[in-house]
N, C-alpha and C. Protein backbone atom coordinates (compact mmCIF):
# COMPACT_ATOMS: atom_id res chain seq x y z
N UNK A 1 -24.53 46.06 1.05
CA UNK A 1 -25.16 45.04 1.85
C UNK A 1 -24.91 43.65 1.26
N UNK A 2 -25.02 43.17 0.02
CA UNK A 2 -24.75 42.32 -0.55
C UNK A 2 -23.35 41.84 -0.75
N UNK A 3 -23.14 42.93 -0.78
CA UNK A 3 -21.15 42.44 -0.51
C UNK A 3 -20.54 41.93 0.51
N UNK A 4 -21.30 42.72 2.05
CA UNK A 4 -20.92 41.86 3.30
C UNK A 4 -21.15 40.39 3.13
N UNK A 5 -22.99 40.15 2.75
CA UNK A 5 -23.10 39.10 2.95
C UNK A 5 -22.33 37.82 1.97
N UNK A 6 -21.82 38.28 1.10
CA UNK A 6 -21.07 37.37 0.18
C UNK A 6 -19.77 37.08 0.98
N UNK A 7 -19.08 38.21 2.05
CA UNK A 7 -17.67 37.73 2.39
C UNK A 7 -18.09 37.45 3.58
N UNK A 8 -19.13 37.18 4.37
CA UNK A 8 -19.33 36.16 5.16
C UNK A 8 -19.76 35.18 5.20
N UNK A 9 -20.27 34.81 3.59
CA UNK A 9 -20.60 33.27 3.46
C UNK A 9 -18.87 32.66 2.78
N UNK A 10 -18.17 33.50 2.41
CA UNK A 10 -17.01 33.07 1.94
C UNK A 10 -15.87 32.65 3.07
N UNK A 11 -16.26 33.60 4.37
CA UNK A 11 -15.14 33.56 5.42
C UNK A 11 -15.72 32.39 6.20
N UNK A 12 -17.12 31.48 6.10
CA UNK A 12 -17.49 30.40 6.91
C UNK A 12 -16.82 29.45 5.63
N UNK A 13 -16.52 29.56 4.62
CA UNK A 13 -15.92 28.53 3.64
C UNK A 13 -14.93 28.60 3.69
N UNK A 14 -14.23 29.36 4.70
CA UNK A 14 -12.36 29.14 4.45
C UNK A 14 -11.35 28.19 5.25
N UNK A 15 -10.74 27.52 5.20
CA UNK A 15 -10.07 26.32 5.59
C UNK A 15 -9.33 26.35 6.55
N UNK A 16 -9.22 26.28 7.87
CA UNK A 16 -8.42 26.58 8.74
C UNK A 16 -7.32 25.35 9.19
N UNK A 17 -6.47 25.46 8.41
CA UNK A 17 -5.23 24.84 8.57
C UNK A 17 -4.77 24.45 9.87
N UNK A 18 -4.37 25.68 10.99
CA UNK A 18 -4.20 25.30 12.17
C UNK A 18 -5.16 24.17 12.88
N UNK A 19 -6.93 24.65 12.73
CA UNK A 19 -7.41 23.77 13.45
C UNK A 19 -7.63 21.90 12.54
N UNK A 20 -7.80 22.59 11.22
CA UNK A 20 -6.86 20.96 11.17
C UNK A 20 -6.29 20.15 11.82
N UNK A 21 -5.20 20.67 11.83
CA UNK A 21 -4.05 19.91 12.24
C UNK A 21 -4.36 19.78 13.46
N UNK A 22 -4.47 20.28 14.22
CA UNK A 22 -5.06 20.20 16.01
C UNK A 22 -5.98 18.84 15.82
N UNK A 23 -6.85 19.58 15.17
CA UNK A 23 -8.03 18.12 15.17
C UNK A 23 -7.20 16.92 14.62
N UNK A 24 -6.37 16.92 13.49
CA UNK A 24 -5.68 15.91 13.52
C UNK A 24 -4.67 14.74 14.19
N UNK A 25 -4.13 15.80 14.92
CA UNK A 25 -3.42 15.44 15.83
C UNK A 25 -3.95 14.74 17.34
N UNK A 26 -5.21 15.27 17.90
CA UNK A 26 -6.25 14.99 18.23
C UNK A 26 -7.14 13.67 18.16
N UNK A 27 -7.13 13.27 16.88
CA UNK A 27 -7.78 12.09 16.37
C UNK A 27 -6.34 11.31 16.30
N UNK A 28 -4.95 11.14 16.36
CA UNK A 28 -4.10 10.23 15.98
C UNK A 28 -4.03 9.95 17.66
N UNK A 29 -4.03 10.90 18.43
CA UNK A 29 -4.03 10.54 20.19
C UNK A 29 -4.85 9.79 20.66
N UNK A 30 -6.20 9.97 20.15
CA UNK A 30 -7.27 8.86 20.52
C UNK A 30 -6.87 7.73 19.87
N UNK A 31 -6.35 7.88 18.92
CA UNK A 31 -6.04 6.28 18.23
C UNK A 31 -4.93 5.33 18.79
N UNK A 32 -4.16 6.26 19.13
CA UNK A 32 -3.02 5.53 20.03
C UNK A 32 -3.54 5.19 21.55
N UNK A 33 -4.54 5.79 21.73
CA UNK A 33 -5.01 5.17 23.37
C UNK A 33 -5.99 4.25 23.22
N UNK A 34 -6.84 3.78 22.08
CA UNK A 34 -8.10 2.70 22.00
C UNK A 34 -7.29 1.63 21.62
N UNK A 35 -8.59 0.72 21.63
CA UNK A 35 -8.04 -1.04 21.44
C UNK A 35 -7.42 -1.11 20.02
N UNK A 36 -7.16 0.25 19.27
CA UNK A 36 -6.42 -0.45 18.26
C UNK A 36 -4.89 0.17 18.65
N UNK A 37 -4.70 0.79 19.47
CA UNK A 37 -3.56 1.37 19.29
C UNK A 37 -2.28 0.37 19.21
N UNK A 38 -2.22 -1.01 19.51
CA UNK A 38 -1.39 -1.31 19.12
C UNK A 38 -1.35 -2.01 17.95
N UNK A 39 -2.33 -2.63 17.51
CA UNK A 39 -2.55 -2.24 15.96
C UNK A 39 -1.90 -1.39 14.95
N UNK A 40 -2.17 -0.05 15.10
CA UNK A 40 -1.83 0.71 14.33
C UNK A 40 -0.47 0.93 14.84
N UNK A 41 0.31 0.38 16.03
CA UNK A 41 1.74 0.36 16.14
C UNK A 41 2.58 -0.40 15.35
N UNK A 42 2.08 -1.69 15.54
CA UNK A 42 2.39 -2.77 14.51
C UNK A 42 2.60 -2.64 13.39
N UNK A 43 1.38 -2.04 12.66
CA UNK A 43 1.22 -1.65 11.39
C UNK A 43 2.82 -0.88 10.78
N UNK A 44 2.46 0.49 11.74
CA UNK A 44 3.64 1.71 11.22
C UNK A 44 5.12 0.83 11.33
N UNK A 45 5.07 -0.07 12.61
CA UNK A 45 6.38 -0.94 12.61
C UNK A 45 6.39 -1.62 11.52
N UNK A 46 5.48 -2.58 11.12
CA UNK A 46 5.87 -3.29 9.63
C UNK A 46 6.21 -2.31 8.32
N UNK A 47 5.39 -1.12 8.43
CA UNK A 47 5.86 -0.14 6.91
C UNK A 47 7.20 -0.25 7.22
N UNK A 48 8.17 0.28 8.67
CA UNK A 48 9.11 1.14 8.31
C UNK A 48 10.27 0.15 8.63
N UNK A 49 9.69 -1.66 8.74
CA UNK A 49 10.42 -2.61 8.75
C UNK A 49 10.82 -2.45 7.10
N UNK A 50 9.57 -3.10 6.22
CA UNK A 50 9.77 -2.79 5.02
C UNK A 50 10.12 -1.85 4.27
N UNK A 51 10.84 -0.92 4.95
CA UNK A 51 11.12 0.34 3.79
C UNK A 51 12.90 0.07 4.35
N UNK A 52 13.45 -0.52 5.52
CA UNK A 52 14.31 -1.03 5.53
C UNK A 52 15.06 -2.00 4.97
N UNK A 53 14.26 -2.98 4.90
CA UNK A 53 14.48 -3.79 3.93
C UNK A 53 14.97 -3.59 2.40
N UNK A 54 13.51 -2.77 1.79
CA UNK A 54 13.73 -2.40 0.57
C UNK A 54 15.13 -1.64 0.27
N UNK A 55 15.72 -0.94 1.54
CA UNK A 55 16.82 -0.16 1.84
C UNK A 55 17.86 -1.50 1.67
N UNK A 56 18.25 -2.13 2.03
CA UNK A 56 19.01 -3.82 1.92
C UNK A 56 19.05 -4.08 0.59
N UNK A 57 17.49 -4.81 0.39
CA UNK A 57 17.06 -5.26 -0.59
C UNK A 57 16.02 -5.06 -1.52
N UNK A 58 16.46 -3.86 -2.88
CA UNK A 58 15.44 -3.79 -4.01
C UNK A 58 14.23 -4.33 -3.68
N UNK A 59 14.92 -5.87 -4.34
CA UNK A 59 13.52 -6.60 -4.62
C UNK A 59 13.81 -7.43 -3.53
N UNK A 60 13.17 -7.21 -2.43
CA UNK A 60 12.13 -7.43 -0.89
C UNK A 60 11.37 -8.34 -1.11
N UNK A 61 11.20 -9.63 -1.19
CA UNK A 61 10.36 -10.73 -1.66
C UNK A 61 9.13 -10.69 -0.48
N UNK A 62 9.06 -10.22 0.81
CA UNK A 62 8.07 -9.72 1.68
C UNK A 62 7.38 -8.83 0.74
N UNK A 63 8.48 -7.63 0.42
CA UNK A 63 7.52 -6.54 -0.28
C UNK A 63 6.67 -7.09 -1.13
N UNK A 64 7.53 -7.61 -1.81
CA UNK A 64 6.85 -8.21 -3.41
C UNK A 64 5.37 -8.67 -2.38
N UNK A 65 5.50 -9.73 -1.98
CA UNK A 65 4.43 -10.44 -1.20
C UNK A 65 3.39 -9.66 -0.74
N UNK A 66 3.86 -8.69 -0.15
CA UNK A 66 2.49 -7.58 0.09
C UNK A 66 2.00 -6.77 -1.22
N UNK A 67 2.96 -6.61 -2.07
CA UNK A 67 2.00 -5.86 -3.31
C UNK A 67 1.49 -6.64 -3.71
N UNK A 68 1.58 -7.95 -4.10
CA UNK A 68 0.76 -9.20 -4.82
C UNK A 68 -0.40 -9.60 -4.06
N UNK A 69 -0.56 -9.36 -2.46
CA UNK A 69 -1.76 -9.45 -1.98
C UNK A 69 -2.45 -8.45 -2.04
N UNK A 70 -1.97 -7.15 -2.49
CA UNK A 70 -2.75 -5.85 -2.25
C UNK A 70 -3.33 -6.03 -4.30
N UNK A 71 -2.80 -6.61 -4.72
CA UNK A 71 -3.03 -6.75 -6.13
C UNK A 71 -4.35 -7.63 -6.38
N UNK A 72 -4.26 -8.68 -5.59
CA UNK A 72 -5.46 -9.99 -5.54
C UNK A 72 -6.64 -9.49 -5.07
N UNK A 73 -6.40 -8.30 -3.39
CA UNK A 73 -7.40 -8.43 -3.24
C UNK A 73 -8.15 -6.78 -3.48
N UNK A 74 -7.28 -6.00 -4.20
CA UNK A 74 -7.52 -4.60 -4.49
C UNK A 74 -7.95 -3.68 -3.37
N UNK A 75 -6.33 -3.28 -2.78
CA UNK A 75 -6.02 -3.34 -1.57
C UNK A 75 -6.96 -2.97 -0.37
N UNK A 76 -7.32 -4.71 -0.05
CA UNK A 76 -7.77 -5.31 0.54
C UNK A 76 -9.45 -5.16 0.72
N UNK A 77 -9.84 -4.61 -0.29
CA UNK A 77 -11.23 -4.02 -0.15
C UNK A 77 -12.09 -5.70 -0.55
N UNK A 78 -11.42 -6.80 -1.01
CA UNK A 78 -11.45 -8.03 -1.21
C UNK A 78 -10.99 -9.26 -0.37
N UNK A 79 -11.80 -10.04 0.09
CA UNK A 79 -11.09 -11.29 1.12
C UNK A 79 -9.88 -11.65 -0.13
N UNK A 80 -9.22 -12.30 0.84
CA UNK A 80 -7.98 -12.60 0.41
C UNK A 80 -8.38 -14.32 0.63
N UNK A 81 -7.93 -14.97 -0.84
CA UNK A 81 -8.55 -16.14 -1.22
C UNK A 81 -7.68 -17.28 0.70
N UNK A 82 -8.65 -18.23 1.02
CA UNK A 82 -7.98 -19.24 1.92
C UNK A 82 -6.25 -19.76 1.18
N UNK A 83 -6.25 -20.10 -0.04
CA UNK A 83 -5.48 -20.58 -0.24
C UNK A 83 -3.96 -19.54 -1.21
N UNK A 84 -4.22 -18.43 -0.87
CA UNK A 84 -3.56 -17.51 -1.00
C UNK A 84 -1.94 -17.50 -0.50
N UNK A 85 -2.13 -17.86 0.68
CA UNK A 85 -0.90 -17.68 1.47
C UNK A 85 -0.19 -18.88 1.15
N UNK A 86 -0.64 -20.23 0.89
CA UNK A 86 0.46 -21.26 0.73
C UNK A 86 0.76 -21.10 -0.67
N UNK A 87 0.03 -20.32 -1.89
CA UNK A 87 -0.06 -20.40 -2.93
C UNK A 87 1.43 -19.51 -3.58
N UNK A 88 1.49 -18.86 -2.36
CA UNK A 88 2.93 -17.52 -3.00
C UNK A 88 3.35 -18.32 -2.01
N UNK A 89 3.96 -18.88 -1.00
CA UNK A 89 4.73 -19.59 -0.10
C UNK A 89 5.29 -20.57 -1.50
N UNK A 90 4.51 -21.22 -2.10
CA UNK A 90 4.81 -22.10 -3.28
C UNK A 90 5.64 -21.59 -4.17
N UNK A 91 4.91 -20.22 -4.76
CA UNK A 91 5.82 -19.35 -5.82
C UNK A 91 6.88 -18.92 -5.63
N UNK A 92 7.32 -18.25 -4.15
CA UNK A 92 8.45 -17.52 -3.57
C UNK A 92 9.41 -18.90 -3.38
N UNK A 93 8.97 -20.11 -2.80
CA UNK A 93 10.08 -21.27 -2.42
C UNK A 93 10.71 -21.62 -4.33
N UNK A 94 9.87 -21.52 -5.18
CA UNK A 94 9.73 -21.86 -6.25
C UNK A 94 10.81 -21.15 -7.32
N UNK A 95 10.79 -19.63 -7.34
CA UNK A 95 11.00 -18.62 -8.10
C UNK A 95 12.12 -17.46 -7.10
N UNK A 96 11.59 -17.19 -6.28
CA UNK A 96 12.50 -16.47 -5.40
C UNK A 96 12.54 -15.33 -5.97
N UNK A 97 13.64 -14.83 -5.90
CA UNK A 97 14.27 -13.48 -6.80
C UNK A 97 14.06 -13.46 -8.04
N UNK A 98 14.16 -14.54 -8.57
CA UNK A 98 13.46 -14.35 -10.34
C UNK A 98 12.29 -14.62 -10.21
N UNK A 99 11.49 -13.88 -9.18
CA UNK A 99 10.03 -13.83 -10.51
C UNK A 99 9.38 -12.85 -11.23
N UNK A 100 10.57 -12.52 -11.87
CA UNK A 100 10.75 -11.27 -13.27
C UNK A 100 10.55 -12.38 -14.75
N UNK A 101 11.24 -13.56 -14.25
CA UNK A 101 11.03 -14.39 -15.57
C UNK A 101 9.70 -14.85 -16.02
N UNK A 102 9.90 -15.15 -17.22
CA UNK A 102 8.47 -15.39 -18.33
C UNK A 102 7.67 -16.47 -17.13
N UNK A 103 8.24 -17.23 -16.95
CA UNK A 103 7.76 -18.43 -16.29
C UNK A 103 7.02 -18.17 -15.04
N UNK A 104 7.67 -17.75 -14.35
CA UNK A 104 7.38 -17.16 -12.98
C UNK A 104 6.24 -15.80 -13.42
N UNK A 105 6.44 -15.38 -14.60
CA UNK A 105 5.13 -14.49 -14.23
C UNK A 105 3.72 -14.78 -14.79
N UNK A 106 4.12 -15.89 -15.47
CA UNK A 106 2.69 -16.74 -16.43
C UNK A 106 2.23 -17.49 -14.88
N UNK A 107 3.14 -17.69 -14.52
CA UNK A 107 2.66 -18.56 -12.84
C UNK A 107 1.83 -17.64 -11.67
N UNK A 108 2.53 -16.42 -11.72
CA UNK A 108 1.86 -15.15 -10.80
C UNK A 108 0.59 -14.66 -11.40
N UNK A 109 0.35 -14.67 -12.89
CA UNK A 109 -0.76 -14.62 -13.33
C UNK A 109 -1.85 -15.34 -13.24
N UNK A 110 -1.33 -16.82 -13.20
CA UNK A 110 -2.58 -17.65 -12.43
C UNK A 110 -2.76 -17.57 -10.93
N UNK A 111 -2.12 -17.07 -10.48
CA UNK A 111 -1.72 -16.95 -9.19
C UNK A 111 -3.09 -15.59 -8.33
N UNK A 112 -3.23 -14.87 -9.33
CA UNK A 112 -3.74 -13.35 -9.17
C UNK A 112 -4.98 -13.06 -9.85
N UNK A 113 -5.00 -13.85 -11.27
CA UNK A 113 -6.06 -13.93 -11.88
C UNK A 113 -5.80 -13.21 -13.08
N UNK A 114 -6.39 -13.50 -14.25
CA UNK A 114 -5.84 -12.85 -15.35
C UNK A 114 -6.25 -11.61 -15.87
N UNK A 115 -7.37 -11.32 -14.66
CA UNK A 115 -8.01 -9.35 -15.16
C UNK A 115 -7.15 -8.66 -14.34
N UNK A 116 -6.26 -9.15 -13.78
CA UNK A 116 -5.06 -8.14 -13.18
C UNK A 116 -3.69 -8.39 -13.73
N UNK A 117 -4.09 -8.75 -15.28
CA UNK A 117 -2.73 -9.29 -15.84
C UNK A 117 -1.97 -7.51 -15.91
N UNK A 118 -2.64 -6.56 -16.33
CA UNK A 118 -2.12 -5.30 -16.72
C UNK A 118 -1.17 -4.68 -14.97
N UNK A 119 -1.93 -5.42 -14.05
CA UNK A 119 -0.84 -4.75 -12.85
C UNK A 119 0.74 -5.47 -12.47
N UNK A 120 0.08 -6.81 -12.69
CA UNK A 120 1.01 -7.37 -13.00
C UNK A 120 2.34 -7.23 -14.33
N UNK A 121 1.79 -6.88 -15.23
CA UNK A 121 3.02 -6.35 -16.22
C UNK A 121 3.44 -4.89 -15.83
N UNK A 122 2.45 -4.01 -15.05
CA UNK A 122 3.22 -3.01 -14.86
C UNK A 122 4.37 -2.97 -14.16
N UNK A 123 3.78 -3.56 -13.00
CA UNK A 123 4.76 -4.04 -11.70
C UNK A 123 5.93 -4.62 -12.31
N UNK A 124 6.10 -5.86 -13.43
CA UNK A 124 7.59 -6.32 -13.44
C UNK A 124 8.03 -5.89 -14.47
N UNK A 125 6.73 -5.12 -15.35
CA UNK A 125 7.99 -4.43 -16.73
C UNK A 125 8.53 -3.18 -16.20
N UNK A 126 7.63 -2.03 -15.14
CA UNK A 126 7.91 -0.57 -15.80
C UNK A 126 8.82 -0.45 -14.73
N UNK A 127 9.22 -1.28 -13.88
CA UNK A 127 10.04 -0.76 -12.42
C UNK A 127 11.22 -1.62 -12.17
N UNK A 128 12.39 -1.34 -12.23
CA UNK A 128 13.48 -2.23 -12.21
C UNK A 128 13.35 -2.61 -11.14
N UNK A 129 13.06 -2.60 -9.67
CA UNK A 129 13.20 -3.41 -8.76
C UNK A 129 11.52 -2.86 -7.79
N UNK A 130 11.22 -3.71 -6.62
CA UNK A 130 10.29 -3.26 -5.98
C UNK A 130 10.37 -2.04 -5.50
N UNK A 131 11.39 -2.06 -4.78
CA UNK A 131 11.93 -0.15 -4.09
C UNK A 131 11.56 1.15 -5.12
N UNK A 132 11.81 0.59 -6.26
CA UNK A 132 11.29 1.88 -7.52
C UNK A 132 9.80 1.93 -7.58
N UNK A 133 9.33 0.96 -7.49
CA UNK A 133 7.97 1.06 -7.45
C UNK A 133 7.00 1.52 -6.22
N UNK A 134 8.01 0.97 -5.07
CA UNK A 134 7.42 2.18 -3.62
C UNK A 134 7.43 2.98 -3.80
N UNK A 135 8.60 3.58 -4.33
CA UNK A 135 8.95 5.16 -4.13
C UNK A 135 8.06 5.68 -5.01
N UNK A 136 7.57 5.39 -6.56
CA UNK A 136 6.89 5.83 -7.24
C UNK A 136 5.75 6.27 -6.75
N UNK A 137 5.30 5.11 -5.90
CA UNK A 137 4.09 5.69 -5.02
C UNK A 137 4.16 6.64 -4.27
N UNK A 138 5.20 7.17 -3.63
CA UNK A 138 4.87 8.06 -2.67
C UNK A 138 5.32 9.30 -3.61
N UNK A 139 5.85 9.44 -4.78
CA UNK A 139 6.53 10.64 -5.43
C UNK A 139 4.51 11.38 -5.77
């Protein structure tokens, strides 16, 4: 008696994969038909703009630009300062492709703030270009 009831509290705990995915699939359909759906079109269009790019070009100075805002504002769970956007408009017209150099990253550090100095050195020491560092993410 005790044994049934143990493998029927175990068989209401078991994970049903198929209806997952149903329900998943389910919830991405409603999303594509509400007021955000083109939102979230946009969105998937800008990732797979930028993963083109990065495909072109390593270091993607857009890319760069979006990890440095996802860095400021810890992705995005933080307003993103007013003066943010002319502030890397400044750095990027400024630095461009080198801002791997000392200079350019003592500048991105004021730029970001200096308790995110450690993401910042990760980002331009441990990854030869931005594209290595996408991919890292998704590995």
């Amino acid at each position: 008696m005790e044994s049934l009831r143990e493998t029927r509290r175990l068989t209401k705990l078991t994970f049903d994969i198929d209806k997952f995915t149903e329900e998943f699939k389910n919830t991405i359909r409603w999303m594509l038909r509400n007021t955000y759906a083109q939102d979230l079109k946009d969105d998937l269009q800008y990732l797979k703009n930028n993963k083109d790019e990065l495909s072109r070009n390593p270091d993607s100075l857009n890319a760069f630009r979006l990890i440095i805002e996802l860095i400021k504002t810890n992705g995005w769970r933080l307003k993103k300062p007013r003066d943010f956007d002319s502030n890397m408009d400044s750095f990027i017209k400024k630095y461009g492709a080198k801002f791997r150099a000392k200079e350019a990253k003592e500048e991105l550090l004021k730029l970001v703030g200096n308790r995110k100095r450690k993401n910042i050195e990760q980002l331009l020491t441990n990854y030869s270009s931005i594209k290595q560092f996408t991919e890292d993410l998704i590995d």
